[in-house]
Protein backbone atom coordinates (compact mmCIF):
# COMPACT_ATOMS: atom_id res chain seq x y z
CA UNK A 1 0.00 0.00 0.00
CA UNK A 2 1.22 3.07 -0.84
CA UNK A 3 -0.13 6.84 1.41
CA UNK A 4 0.63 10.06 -0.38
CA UNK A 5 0.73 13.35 1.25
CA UNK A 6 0.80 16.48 -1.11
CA UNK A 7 1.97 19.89 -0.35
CA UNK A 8 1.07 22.40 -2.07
CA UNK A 9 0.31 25.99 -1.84
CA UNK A 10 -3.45 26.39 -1.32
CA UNK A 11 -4.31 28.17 -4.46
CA UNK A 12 -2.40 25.67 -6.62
CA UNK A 13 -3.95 22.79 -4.99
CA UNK A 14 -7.77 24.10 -4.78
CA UNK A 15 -7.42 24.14 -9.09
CA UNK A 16 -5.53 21.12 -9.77
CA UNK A 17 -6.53 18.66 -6.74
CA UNK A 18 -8.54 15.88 -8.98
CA UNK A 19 -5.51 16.17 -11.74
CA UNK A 20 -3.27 16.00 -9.46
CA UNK A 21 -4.59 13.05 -7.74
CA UNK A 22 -5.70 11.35 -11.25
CA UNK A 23 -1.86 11.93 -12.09
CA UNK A 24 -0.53 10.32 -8.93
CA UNK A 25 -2.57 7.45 -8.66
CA UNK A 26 -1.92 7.02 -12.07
CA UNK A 27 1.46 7.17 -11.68
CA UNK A 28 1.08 4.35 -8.59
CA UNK A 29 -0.81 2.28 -10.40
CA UNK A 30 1.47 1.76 -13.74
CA UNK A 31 4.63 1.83 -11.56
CA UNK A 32 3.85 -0.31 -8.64
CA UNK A 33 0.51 -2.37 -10.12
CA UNK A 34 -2.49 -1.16 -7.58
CA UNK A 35 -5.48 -1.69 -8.14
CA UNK A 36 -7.96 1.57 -9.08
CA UNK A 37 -9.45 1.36 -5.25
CA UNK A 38 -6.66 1.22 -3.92
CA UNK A 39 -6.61 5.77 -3.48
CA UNK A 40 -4.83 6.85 -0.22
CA UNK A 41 -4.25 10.54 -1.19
CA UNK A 42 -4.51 13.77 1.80
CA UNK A 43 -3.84 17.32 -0.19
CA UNK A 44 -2.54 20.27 2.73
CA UNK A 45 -2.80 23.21 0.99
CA UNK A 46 -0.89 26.04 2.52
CA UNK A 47 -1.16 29.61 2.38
CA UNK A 48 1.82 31.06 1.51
CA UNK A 49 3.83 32.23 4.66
CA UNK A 50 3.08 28.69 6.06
CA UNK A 51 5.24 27.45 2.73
CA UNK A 52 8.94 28.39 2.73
CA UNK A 53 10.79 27.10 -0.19
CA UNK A 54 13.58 28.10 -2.67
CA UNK A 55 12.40 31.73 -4.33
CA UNK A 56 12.97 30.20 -7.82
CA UNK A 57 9.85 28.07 -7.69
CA UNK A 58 6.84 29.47 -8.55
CA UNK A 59 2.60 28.98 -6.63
CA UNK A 60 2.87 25.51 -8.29
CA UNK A 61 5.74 24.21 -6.65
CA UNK A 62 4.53 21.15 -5.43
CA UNK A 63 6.04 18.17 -2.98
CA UNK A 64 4.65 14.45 -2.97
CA UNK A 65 5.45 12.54 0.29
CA UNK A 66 5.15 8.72 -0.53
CA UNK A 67 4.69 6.45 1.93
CA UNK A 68 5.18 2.70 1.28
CA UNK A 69 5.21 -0.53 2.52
CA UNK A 70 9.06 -1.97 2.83
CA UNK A 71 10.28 -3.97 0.31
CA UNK A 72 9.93 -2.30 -2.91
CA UNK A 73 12.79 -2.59 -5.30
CA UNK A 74 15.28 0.52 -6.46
CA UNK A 75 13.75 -0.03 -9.27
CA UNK A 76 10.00 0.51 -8.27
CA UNK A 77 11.15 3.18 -6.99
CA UNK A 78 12.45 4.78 -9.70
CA UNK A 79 9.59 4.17 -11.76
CA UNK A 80 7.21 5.43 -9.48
CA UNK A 81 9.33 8.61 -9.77
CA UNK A 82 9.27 9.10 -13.69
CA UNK A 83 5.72 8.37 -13.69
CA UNK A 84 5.28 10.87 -11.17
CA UNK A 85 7.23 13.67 -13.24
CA UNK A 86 5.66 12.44 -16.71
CA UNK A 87 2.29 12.34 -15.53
CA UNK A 88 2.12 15.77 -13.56
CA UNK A 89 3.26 17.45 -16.23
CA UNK A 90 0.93 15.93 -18.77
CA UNK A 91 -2.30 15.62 -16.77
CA UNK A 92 -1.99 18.73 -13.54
CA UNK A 93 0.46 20.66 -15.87
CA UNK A 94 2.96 21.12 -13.65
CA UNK A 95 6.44 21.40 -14.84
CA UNK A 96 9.04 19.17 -12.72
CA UNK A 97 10.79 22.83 -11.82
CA UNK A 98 7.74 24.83 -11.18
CA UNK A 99 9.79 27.69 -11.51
CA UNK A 100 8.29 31.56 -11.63
């Protein structure tokens, strides 16, 4: 089972929650085989002086927490990571940098 967290400031996440989630799960599903059901997703959206991060990144700066049962292979891993990054951009269009 995997649990995702996503952080996010609160405008960003209020417009692209279901993409984002559709992208993620997604993402879970062709990487690590789940099942559709299988949806453990909590969004925090944050208003912006309760999210510090590097000035170069822009309202859609975004930061997936991925909890997961032990076990999975490096190379699960790394799946689940270009699916993430392929699947953001294409479905939540957000660019990997989500610079300004």
């Amino acid at each position: 089972m995997a649990q995702i967290i996503v952080y996010g400031h609160r405008e960003s996440i209020q417009r692209r929650r279901s993409a984002l989630s559709d992208a993620i799960h997604g993402a879970v599903m062709a990487a690590l085989d789940y099942p559709a059901e299988k949806r453990f997703h909590r969004f925090i959206a944050l208003d912006p002086e309760d999210f510090i991060h590097p000035a170069d990144r822009g309202v859609d700066y975004t930061i997936i927490e991925i909890s997961m049962f032990e076990g999975r292979t490096e190379r699960a891993k790394r799946a689940v990571i270009t699916e993430l990054f392929t699947r953001i951009e294409a479905e939540a269009g957000i660019s990997p940098t989500a610079s300004r």
